[in-house]
C-alpha atoms as a PDB file:
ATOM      1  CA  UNK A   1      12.481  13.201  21.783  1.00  0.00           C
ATOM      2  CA  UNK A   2      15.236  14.475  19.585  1.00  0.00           C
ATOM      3  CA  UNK A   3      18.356  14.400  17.526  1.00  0.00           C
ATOM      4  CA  UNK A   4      21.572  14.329  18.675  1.00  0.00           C
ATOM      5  CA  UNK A   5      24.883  13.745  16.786  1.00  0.00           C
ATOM      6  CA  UNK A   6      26.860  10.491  17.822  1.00  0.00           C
ATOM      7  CA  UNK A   7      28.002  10.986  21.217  1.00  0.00           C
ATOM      8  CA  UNK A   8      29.589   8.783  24.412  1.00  0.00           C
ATOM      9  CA  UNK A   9      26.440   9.161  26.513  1.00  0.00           C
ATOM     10  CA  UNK A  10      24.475   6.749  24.410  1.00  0.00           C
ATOM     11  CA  UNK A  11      27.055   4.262  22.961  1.00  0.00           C
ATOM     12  CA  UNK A  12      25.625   1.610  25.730  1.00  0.00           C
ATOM     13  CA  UNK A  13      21.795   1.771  24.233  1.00  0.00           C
ATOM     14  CA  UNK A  14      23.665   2.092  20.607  1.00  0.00           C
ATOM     15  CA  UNK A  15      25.456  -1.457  21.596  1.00  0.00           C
ATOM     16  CA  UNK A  16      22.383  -2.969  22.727  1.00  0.00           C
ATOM     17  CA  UNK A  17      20.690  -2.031  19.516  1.00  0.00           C
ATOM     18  CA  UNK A  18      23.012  -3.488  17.900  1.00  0.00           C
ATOM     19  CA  UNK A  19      22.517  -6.997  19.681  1.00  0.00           C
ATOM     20  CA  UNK A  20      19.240  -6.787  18.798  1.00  0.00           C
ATOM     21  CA  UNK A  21      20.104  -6.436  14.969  1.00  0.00           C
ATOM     22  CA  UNK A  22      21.907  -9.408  16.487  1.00  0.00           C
ATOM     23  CA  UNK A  23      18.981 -11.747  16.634  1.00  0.00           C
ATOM     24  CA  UNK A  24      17.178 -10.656  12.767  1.00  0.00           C
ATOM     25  CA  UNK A  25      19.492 -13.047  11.104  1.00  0.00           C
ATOM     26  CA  UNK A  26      17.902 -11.787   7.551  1.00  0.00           C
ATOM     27  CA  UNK A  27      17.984  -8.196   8.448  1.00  0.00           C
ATOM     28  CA  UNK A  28      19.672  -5.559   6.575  1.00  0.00           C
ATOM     29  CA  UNK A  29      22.643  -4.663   8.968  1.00  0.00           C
ATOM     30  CA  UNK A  30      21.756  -0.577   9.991  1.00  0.00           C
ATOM     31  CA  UNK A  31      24.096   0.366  13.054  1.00  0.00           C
ATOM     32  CA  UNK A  32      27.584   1.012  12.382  1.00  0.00           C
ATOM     33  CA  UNK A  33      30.860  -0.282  14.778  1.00  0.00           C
ATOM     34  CA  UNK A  34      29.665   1.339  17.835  1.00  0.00           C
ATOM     35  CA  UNK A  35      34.204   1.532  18.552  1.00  0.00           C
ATOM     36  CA  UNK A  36      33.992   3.802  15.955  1.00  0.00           C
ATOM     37  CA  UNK A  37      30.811   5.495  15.046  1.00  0.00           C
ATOM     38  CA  UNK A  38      31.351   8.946  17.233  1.00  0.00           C
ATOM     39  CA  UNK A  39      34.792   9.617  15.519  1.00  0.00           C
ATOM     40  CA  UNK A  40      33.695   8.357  11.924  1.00  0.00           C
ATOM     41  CA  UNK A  41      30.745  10.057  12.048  1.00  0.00           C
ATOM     42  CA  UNK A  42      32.285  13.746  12.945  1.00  0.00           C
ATOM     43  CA  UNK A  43      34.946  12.640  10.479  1.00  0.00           C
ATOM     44  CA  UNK A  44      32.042  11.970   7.569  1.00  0.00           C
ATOM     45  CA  UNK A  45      30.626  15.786   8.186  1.00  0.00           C
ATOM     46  CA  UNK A  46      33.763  17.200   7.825  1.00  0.00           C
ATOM     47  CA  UNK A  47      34.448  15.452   4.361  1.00  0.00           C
ATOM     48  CA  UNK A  48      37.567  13.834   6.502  1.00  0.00           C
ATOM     49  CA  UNK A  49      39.429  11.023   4.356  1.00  0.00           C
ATOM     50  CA  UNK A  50      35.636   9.871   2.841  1.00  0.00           C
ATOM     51  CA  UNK A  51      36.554   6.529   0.676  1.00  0.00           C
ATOM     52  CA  UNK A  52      35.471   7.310  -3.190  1.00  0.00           C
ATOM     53  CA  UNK A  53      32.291   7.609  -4.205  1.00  0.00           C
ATOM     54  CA  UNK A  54      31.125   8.515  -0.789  1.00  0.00           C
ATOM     55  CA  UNK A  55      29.866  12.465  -0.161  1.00  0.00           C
ATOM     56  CA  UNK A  56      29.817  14.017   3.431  1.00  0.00           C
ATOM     57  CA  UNK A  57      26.708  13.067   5.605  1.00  0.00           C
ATOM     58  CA  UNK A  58      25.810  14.038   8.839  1.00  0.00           C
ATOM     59  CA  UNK A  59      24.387  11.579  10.948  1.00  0.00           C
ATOM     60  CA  UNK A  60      21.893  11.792  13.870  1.00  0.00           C
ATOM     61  CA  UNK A  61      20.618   9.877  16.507  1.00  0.00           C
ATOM     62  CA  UNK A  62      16.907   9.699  17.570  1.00  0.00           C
ATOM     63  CA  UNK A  63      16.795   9.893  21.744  1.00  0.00           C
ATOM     64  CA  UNK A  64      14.251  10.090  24.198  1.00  0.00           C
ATOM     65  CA  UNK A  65      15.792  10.255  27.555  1.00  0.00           C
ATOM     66  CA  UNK A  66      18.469   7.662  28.405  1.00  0.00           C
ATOM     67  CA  UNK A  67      16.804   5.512  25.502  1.00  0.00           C
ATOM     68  CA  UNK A  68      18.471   5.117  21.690  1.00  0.00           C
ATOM     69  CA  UNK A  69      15.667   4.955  19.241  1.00  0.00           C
ATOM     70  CA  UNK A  70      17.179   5.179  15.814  1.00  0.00           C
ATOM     71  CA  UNK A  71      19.946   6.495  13.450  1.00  0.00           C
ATOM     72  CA  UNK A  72      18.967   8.910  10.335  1.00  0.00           C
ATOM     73  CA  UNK A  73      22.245  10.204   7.975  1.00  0.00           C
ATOM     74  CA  UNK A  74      21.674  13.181   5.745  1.00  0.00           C
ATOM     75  CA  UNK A  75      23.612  13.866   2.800  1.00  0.00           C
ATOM     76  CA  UNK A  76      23.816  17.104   0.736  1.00  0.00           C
ATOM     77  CA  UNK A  77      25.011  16.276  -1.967  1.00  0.00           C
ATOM     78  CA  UNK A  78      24.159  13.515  -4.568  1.00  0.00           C
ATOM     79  CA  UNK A  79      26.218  11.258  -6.552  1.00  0.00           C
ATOM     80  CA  UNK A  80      24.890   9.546  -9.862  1.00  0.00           C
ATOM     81  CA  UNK A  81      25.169   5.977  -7.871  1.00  0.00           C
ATOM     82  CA  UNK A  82      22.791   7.749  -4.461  1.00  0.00           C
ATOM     83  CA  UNK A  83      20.608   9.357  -7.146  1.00  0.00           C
ATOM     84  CA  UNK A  84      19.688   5.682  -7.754  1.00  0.00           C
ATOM     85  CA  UNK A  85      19.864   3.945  -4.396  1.00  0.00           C
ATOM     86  CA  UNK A  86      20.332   5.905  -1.321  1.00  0.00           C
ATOM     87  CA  UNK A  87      19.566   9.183  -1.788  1.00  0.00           C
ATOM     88  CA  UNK A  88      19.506  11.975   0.535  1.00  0.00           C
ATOM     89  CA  UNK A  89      18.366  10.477   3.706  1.00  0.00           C
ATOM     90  CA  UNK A  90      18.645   7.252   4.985  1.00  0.00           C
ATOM     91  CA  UNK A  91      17.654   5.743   8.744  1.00  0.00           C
ATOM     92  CA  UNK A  92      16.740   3.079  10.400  1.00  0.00           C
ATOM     93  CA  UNK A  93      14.848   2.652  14.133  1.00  0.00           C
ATOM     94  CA  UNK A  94      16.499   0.050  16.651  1.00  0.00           C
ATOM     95  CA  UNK A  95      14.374  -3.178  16.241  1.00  0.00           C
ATOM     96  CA  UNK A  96      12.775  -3.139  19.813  1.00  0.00           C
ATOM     97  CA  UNK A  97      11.427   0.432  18.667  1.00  0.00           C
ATOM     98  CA  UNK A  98       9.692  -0.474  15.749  1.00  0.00           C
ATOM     99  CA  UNK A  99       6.165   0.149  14.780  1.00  0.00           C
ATOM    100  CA  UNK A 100       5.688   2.661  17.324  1.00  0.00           C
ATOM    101  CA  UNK A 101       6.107   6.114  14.848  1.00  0.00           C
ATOM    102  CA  UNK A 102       9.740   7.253  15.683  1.00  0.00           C
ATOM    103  CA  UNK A 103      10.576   6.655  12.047  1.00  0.00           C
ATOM    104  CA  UNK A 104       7.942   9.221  11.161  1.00  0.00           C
ATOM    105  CA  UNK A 105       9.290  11.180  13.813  1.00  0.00           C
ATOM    106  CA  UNK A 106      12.549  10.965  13.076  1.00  0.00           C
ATOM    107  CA  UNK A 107      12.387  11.789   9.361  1.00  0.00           C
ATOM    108  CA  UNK A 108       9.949  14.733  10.621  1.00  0.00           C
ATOM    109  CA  UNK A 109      12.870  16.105  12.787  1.00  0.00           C
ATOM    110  CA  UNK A 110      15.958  15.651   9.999  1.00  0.00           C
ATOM    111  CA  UNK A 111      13.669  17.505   7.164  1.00  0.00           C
ATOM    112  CA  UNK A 112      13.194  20.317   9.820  1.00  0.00           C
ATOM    113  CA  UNK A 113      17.649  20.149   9.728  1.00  0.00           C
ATOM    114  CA  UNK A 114      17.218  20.062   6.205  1.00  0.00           C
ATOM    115  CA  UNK A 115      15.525  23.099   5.877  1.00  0.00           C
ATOM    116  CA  UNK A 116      17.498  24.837   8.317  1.00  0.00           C
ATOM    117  CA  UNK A 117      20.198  23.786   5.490  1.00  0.00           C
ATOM    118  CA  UNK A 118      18.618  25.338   3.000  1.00  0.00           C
ATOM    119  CA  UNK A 119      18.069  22.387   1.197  1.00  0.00           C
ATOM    120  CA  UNK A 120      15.068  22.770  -1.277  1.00  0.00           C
ATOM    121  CA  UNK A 121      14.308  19.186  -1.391  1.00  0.00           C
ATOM    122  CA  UNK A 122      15.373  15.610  -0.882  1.00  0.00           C
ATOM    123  CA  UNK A 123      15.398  12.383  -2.329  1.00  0.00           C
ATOM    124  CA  UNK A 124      14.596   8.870  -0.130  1.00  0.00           C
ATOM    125  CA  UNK A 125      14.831   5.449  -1.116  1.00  0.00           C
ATOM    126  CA  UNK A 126      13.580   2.076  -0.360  1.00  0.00           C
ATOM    127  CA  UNK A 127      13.539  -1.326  -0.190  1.00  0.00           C
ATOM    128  CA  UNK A 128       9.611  -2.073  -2.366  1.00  0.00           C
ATOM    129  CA  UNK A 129       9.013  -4.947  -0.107  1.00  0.00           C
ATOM    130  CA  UNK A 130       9.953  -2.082   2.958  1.00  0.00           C
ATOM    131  CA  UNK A 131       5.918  -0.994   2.989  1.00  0.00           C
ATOM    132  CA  UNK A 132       7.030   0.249   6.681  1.00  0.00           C
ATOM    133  CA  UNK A 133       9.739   2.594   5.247  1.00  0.00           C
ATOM    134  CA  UNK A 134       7.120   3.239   2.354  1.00  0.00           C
ATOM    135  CA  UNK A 135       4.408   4.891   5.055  1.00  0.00           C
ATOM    136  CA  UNK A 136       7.217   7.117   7.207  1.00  0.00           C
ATOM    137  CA  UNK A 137       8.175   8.719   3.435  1.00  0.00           C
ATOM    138  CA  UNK A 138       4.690   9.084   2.502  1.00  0.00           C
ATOM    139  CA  UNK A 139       3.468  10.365   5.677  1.00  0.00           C
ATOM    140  CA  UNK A 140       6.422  12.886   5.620  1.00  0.00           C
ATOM    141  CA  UNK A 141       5.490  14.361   1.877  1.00  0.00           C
ATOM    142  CA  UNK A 142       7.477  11.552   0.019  1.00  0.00           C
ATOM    143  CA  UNK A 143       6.382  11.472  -3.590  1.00  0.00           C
ATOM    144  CA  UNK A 144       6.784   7.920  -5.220  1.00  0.00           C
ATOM    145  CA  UNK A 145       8.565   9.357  -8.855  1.00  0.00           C
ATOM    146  CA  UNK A 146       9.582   5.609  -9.969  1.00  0.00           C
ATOM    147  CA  UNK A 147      10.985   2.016  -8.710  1.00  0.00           C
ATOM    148  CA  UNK A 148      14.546   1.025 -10.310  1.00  0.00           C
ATOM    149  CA  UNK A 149      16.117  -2.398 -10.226  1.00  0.00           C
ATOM    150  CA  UNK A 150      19.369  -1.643  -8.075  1.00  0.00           C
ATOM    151  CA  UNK A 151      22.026  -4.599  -7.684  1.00  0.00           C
ATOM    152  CA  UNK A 152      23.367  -4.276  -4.387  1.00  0.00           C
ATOM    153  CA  UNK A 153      25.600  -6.127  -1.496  1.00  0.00           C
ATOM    154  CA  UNK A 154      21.686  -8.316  -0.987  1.00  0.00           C
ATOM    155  CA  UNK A 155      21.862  -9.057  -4.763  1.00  0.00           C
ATOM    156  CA  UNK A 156      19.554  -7.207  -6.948  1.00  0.00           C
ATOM    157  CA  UNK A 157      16.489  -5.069  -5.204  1.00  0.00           C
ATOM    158  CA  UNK A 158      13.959  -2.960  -6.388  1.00  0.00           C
ATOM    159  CA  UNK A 159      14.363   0.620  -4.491  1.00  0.00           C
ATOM    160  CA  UNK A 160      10.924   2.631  -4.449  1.00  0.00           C
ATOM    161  CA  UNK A 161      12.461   6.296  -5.151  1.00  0.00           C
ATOM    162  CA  UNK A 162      10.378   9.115  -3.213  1.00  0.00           C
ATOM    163  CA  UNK A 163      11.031  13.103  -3.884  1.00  0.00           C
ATOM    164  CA  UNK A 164      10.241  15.453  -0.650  1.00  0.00           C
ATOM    165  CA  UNK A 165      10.011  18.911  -1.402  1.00  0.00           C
ATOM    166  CA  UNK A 166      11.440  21.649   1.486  1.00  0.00           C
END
């Protein structure tokens, strides 16, 4: 198992992930255009034509042979709107995957890239009703520091707020 950026080889498991999303009607949408997600994502590290308000992330994909297990994005940098909802990692495993620890896994691997970034630590968020998301930030050092009410694309949410330190 490990991270990868974006790449060609995968795009077939990424689409099928993606189908699966597919059948969650009332799931929060977590894969991005698979026509586009190798360029946008090299064009998101390099801080390439980023729409406002957006920060350059890098983004990584969780593989284990031929299989795509999950996407994780790391970001840097905060702005006042991802100190509130966002933060400095976000992720999400492909719904088949689930409930089998490659979220804990995952997050495991990107703090290692964190480090390696000299980052000194990070701020997660999520969903309060998320209690899955809740256990892979705990598990990984996450420190619950508050909930917030966030209004968001869903309508409003409350976003548990964890603090990892590097």
């Amino acid at each position: 198992m490990e991270l990868i950026r974006p790449c060609e080889t995968y795009l077939p498991e990424y689409r099928a992930a993606i189908l699966e999303e597919a059948l969650r009607p009332d799931a929060e949408r977590i894969f991005g255009d698979p026509e586009t997600i190798v360029e946008k994502s090299r064009r998101y590290e390099e801080g390439v034509d980023l729409k406002p308000g957006r920060v350059p992330q890098t983004t990584f994909w969780l593989v284990e042979g031929p299989c795509f297990l999950g996407e994780i994005h790391i970001r840097r940098t905060l702005t006042p709107a991802l100190l509130q909802y966002a933060g400095n990692i976000g992720y999400g495993i492909r719904a088949s995957e689930t409930g089998k620890g490659y979220g804990s896994a995952m997050l495991h691997l990107a703090l290692e890239y964190c480090r390696s970034m000299n980052m000194e630590k990070v701020l997660i968020t999520c969903d309060d009703e998320n209690t899955a998301s809740a256990r892979v930030i705990e598990k990984n050092g996450g420190i619950l520091e508050n909930k917030v009410l966030n209004c968001t694309d869903r309508g409003m949410v409350l976003t548990r707020r964890y603090w990892i330190t590097l």
